[in-house]
C-alpha atoms as a PDB file:
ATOM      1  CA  UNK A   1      18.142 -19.590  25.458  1.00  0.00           C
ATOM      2  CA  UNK A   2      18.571 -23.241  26.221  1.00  0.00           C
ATOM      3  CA  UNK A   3      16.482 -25.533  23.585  1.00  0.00           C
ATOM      4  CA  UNK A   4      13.141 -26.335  24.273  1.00  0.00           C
ATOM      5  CA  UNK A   5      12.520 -22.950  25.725  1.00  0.00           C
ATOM      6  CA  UNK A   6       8.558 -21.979  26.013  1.00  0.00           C
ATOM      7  CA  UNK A   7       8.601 -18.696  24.323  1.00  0.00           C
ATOM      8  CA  UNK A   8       5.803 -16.118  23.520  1.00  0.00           C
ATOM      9  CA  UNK A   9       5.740 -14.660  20.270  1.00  0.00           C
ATOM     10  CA  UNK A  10       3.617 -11.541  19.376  1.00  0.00           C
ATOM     11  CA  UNK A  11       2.824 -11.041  15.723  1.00  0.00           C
ATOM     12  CA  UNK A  12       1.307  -7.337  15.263  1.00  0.00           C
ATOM     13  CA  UNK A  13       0.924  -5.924  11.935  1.00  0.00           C
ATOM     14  CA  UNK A  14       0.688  -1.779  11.045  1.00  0.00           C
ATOM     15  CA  UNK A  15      -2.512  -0.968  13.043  1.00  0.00           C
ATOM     16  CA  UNK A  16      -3.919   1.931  10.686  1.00  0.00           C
ATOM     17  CA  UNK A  17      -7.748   3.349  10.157  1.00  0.00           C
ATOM     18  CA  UNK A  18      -8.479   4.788   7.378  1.00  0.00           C
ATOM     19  CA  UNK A  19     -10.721   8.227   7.820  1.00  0.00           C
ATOM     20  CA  UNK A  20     -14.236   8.522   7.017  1.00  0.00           C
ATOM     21  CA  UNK A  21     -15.399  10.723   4.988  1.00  0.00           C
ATOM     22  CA  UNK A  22     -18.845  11.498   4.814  1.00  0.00           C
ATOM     23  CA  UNK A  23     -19.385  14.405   3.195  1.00  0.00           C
ATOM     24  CA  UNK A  24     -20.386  13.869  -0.237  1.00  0.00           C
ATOM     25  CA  UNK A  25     -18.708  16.719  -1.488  1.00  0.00           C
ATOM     26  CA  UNK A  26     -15.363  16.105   0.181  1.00  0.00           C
ATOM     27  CA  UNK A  27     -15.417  12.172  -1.111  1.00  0.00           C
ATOM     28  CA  UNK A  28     -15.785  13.818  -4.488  1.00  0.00           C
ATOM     29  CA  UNK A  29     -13.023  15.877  -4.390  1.00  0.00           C
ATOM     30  CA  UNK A  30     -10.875  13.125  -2.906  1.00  0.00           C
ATOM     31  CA  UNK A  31     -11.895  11.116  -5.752  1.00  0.00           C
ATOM     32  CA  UNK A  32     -11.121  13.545  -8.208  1.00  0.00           C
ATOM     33  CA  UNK A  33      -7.658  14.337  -6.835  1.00  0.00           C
ATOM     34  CA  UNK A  34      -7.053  10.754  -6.844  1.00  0.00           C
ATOM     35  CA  UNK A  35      -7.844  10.528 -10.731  1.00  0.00           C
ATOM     36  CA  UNK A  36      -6.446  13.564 -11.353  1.00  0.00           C
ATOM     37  CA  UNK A  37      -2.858  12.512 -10.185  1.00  0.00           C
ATOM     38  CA  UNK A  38      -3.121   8.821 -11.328  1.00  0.00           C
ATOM     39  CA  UNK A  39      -3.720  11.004 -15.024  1.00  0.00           C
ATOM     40  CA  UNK A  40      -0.358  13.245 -14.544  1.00  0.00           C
ATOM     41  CA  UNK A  41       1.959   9.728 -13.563  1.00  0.00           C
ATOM     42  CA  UNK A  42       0.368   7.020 -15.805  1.00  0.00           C
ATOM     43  CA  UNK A  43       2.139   3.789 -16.134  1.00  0.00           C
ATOM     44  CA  UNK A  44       3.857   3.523 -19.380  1.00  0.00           C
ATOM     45  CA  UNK A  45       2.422   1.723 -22.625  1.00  0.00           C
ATOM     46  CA  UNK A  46       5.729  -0.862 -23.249  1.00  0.00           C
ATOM     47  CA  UNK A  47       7.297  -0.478 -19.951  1.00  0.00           C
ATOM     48  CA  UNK A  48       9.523  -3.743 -18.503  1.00  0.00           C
ATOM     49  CA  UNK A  49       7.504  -6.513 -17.419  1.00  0.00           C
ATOM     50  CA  UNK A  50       8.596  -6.755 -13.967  1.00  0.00           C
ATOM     51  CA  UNK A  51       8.397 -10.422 -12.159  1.00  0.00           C
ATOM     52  CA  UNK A  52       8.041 -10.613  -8.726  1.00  0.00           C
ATOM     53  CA  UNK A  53      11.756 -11.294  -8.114  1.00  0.00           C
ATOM     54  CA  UNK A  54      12.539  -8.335  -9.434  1.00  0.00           C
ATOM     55  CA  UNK A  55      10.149  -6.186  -7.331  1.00  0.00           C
ATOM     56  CA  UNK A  56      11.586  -7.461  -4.388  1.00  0.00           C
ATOM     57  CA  UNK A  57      14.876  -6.526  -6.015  1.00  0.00           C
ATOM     58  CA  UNK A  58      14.044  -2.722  -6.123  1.00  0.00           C
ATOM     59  CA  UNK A  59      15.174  -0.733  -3.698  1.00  0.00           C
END
């Protein structure tokens, strides 16, 4: 493209929606799948401090 070109540019970002729920009893078991699984993984105690160069490192 020769310089000075007009140009459109698009930006679109992941388009995602989340579901509702609205069944009380449903949300509750969501919830306490959610907990139950962040119980069997924790993070843990003494771990690396990780900076934010280093997370971007990880692959």
């Amino acid at each position: 493209m020769p310089e000075e070109s007009e140009v459109d540019l698009i930006v679109q970002g992941p388009f995602i929606i989340p579901p509702e729920v609205t069944d009380s009893k449903e949300r509750e078991r969501i919830l306490k799948s959610v907990v139950a699984s962040m119980r069997r993984n924790p993070i843990p105690d003494g771990g690396p401090a990780l900076t934010r160069e280093a997370l971007h490192e990880r692959r």
